[in-house]
Protein backbone atom coordinates (compact mmCIF):
# COMPACT_ATOMS: atom_id res chain seq x y z
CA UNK A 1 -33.40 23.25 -16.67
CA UNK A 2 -36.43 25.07 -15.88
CA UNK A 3 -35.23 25.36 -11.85
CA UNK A 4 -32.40 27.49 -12.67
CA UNK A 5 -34.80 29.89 -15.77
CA UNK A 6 -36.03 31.48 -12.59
CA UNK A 7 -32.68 31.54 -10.59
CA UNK A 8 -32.10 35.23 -9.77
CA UNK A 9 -29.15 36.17 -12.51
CA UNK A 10 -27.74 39.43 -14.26
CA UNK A 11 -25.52 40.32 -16.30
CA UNK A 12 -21.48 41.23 -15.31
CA UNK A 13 -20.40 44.76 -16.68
CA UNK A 14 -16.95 43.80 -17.32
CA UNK A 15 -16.84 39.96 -18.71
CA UNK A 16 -20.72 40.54 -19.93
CA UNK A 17 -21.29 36.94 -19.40
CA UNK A 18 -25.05 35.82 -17.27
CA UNK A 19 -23.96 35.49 -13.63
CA UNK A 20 -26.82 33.81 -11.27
CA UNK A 21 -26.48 35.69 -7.82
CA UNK A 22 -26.00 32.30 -5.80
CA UNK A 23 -22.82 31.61 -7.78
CA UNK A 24 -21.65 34.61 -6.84
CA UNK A 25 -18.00 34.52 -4.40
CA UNK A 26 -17.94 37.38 -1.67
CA UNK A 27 -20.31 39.54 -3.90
CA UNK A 28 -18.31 39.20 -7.18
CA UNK A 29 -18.48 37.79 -10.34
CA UNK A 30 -16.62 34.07 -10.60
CA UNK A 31 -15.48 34.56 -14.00
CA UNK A 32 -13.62 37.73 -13.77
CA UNK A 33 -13.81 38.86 -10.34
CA UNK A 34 -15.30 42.09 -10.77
CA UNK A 35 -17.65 43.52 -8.13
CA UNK A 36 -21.02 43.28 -8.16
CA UNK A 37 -22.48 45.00 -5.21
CA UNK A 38 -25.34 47.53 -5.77
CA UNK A 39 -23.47 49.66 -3.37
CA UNK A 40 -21.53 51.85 -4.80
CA UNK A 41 -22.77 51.42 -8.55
CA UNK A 42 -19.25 50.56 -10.06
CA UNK A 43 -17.28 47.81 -10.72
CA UNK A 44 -13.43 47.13 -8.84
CA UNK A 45 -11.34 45.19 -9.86
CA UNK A 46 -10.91 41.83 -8.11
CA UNK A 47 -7.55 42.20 -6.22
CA UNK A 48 -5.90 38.53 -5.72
CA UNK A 49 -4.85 37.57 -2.78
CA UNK A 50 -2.06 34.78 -2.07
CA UNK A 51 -3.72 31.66 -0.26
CA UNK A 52 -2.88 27.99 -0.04
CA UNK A 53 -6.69 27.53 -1.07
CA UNK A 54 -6.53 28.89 -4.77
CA UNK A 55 -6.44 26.61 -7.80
CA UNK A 56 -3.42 27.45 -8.00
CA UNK A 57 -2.15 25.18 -4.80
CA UNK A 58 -5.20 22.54 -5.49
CA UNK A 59 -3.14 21.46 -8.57
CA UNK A 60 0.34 21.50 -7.14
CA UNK A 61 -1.26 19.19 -4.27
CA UNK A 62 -2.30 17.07 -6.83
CA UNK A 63 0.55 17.02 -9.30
CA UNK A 64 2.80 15.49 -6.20
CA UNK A 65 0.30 13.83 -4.89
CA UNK A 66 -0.11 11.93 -8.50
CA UNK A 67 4.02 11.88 -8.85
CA UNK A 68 4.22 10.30 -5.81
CA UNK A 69 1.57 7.68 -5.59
CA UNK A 70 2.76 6.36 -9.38
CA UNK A 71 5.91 5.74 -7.56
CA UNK A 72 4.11 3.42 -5.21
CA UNK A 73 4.29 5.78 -1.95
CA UNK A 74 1.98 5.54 0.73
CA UNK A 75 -1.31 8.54 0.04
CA UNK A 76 -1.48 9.30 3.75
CA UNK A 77 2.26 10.32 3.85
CA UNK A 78 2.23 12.11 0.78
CA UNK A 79 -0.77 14.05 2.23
CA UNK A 80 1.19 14.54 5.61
CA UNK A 81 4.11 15.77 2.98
CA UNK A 82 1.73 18.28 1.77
CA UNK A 83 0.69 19.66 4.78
CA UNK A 84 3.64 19.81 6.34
CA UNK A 85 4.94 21.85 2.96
CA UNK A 86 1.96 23.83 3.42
CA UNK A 87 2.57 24.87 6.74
CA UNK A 88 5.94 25.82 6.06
CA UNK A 89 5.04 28.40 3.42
CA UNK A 90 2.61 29.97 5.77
CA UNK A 91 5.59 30.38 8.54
CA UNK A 92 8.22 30.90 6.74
CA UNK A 93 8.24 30.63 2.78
CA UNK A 94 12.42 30.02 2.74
CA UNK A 95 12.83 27.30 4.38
CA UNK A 96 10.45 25.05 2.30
CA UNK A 97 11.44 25.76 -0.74
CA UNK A 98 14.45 23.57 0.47
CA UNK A 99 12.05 20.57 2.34
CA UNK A 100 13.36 17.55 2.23
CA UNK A 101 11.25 14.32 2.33
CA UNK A 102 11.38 10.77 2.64
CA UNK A 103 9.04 7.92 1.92
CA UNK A 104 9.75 4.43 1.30
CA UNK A 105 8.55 2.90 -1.77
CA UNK A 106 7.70 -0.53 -3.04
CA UNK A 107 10.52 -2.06 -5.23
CA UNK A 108 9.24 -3.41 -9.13
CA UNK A 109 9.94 -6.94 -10.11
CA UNK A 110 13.32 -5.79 -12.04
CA UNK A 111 14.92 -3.80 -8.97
CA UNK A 112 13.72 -7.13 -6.71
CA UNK A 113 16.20 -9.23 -9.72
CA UNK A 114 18.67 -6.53 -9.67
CA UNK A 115 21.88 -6.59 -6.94
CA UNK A 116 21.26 -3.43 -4.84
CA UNK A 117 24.17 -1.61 -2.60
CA UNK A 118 22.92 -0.38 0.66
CA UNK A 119 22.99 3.24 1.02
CA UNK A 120 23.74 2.49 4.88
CA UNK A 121 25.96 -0.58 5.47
CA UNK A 122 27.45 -0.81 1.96
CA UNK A 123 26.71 -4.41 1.39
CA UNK A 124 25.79 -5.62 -1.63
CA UNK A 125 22.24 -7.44 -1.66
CA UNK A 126 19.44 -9.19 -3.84
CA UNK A 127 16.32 -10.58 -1.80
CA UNK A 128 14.48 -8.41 0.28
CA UNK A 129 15.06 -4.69 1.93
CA UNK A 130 13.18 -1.48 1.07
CA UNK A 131 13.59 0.99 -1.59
CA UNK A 132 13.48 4.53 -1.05
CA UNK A 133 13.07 7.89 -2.23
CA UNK A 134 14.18 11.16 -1.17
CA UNK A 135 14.88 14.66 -2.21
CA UNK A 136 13.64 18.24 -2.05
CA UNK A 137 10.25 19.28 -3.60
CA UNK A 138 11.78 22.31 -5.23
CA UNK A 139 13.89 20.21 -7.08
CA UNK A 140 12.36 18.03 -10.21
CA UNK A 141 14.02 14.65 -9.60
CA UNK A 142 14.81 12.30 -6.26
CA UNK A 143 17.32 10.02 -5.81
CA UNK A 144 16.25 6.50 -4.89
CA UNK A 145 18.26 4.37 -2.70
CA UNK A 146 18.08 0.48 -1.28
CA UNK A 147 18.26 -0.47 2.84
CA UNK A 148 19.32 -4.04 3.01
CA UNK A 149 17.10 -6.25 5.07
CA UNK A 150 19.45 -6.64 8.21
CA UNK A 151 19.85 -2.38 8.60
């Protein structure tokens, strides 16, 4: 506690909350985004800018991230999911809000009792195969479907 009585600090002129200077991001305040250089003696306003590194982004990452992994998918290709959404809305924001994605996902001990149709063959099956789940991240649900061991 007594370390950061001597940090550097002021007070910002618009939130007029105690900012210490190393918190400081790009020379304004963290809180409200006003400016705090001595330079021209007045205070902008913080003008946002869009980026994929905002908290914004950080907790859509991890809201799908979390929706995904309770389904049982793998974290790596969620995260490859992510990236590969994230890269899309830096080219070209249209086409992902329509990305489609894929991941297989483990089956719970009811589906494994339950007789399953295969979405590719069309047989009817109990013991074994893979579940999985698929859809578009703009929409709120995905459909999951069965593979039958011999597909």
């Amino acid at each position: 506690m007594t370390s950061r009585m001597h940090t550097p600090h002021t007070t910002c002129p618009s939130c007029h909350e105690e900012v210490y200077l190393d918190e400081l991001v790009g020379g304004r305040c963290p809180l409200c985004g006003y400016s705090l250089d001595e330079d021209d003696g007045t205070c902008s306003e913080y003008e946002e800018t869009i980026e994929r590194s905002d908290l914004g982004w950080m907790i859509f990452q991890f809201y799908v991230f979390k929706r995904f992994c309770s389904e049982g998918a793998n974290p790596l290709q969620v995260m490859q999911i992510l990236s590969r959404y994230e890269e899309l809305t830096q080219c070209n924001p249209a086409d992902a809000e329509k990305m489609q994605f894929t991941l297989e996902v483990p089956m719970s001990r009811w589906e494994r009792l339950l007789p399953k149709r295969c979405e590719k063959c069309g047989r009817i099956f109990i013991l074994g195969g893979k579940a999985v789940i698929s859809g578009d991240l703009a929409a709120p649900e995905h459909v999951k479907t069965y593979t039958c061991p011999s597909c």
